[in-house]
Every structure is written in C-alpha cells, then in structure tokens.
Protein backbone atom coordinates (compact mmCIF):
# COMPACT_ATOMS: atom_id res chain seq x y z
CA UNK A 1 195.95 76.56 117.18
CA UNK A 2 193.89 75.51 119.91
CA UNK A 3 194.65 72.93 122.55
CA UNK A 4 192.06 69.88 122.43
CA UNK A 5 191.20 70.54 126.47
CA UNK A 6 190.64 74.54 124.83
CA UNK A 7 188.05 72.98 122.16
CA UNK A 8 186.29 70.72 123.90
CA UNK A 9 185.94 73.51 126.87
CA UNK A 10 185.10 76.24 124.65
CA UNK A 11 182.37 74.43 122.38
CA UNK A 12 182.54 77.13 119.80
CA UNK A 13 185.97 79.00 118.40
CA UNK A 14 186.17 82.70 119.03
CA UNK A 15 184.57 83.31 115.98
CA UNK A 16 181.29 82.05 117.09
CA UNK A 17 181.75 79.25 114.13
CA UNK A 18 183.33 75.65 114.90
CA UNK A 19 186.88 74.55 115.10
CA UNK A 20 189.07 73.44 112.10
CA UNK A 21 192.01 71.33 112.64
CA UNK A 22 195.29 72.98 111.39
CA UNK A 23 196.08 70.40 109.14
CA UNK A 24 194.44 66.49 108.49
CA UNK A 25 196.50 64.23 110.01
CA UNK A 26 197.07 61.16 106.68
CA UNK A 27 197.28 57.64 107.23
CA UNK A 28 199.43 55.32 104.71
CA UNK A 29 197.47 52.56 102.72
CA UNK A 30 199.63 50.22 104.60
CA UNK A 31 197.89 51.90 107.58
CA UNK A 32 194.20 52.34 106.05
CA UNK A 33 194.22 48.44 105.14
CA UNK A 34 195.31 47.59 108.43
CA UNK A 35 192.23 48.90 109.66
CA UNK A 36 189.84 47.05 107.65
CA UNK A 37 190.04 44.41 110.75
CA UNK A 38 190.10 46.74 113.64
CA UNK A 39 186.91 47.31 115.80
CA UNK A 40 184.65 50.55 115.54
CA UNK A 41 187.20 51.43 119.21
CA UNK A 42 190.49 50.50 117.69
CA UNK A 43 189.86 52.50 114.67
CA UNK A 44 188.15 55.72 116.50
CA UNK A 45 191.61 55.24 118.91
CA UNK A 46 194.11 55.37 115.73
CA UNK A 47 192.10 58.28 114.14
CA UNK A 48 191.57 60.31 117.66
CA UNK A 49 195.47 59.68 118.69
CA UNK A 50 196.48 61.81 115.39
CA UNK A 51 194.36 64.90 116.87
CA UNK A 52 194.72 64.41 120.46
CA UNK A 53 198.73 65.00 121.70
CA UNK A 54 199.12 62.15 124.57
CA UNK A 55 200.21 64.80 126.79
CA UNK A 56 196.47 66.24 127.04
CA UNK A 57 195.36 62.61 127.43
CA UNK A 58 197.56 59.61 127.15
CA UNK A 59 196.96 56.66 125.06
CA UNK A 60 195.89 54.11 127.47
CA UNK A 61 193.22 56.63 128.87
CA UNK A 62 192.01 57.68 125.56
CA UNK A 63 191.71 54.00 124.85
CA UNK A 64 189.94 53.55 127.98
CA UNK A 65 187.56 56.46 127.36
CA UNK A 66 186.85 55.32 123.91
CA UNK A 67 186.40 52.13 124.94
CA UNK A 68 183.58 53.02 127.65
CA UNK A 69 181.85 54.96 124.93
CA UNK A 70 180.92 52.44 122.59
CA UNK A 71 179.40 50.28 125.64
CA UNK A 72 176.42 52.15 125.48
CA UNK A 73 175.40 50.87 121.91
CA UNK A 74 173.62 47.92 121.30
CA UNK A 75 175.10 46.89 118.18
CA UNK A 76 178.29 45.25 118.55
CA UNK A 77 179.47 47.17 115.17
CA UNK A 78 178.41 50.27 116.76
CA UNK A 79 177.97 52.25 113.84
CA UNK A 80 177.75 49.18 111.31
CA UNK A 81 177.17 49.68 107.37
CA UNK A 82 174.18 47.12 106.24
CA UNK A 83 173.14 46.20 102.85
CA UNK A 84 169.56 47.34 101.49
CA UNK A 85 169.16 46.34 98.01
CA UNK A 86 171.74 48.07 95.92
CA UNK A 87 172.79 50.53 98.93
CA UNK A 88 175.17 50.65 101.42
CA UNK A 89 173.85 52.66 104.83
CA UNK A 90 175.82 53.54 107.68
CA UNK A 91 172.93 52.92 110.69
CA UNK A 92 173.72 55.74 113.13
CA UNK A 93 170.93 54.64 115.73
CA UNK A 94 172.21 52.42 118.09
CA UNK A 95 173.21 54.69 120.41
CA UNK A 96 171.03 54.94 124.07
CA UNK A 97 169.35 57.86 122.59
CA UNK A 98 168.54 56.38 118.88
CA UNK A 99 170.34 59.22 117.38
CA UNK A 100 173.10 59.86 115.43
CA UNK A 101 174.51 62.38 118.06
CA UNK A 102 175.27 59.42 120.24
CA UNK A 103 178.59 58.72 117.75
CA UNK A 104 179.96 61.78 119.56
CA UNK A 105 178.37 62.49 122.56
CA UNK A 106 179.24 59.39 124.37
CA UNK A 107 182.52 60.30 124.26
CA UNK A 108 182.63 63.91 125.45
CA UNK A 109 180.30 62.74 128.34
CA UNK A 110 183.19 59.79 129.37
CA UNK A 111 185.82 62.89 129.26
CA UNK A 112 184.31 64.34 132.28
C-alpha cells in the first residue's frame, strides 16, 4: 500500500480513482465508550493515529496539527449533532468557509 506522505501528495491513486485503506483499523467497545467523553480533537487523534504510522508524523505533532485545525471553527463541538424535532443532524458548517469540506481541509492545509 501507499505511504500516508504518498496519498496525501498524490491526491488521486494511480488509477485515477481515490485511495482505500488496506484494511479498517477496529476499536474495542472498551475503546468506543471511552470516547463518548473525548473532544471532536481527541477523538479525530485516536481515529487518525490507527492510519497514520508515527514514523510519517509522530503523535505529539499529529496532535498538534489536529489540534490547530479545529481552531478555525466557531462551534466549540466543531462538528456537533443537534436535535430538530425527531432528528438527529450532524451540522457540518462551522468551518471558516461554511462548508462541509472544512472537516477535512483544515487539516491538510496545517500539514504543510
């Protein structure tokens, strides 16, 4: 497979069609309800650190890195789920831009 410095270099895999991880990373239920009281940042870090290997980017920078991409959104939740009537929506627009690119584009800009 592909390094993560190859993928986030090369945008699109040789095949002209996006990257697949070689296998999903799984997190115990010990794990998952853990994360029920993590921030938006701790849980993107525990997530990110399954698909990035520290020696591309060690932990405390990838923490770092995460941590300067979520001060761009005005919502201290960054991506937080709200309550309308009967259904659950996760608001994706509180990024500088208002869009739900923001989620990810924050972060590859803070790479460079």
């Amino acid at each position: 497979g592909a390094s993560f410095e190859e993928v986030v270099l090369g945008g699109l895999a040789p095949d002209r069609g996006l990257y697949v991880p070689d296998s999903i990373p799984t997190f115990t239920p010990a794990e998952v309800e853990a994360m029920r009281s993590y921030s938006f940042a701790q849980i993107a870090f525990r997530i990110m650190s399954k698909y990035i290997p520290e020696d591309e980017i060690p932990p405390a920078d990838l923490e770092d890195i995460i941590n300067r991409s979520v001060t761009a959104f005005r919502d201290p939740g960054v991506t937080p789920v709200v309550k309308t009537g009967d259904v659950w929506t996760l608001e994706l627009f509180h990024g500088p831009t208002f869009a739900f690119k923001d989620v990810a584009l924050q972060f590859l800009g803070n790479l460079f």
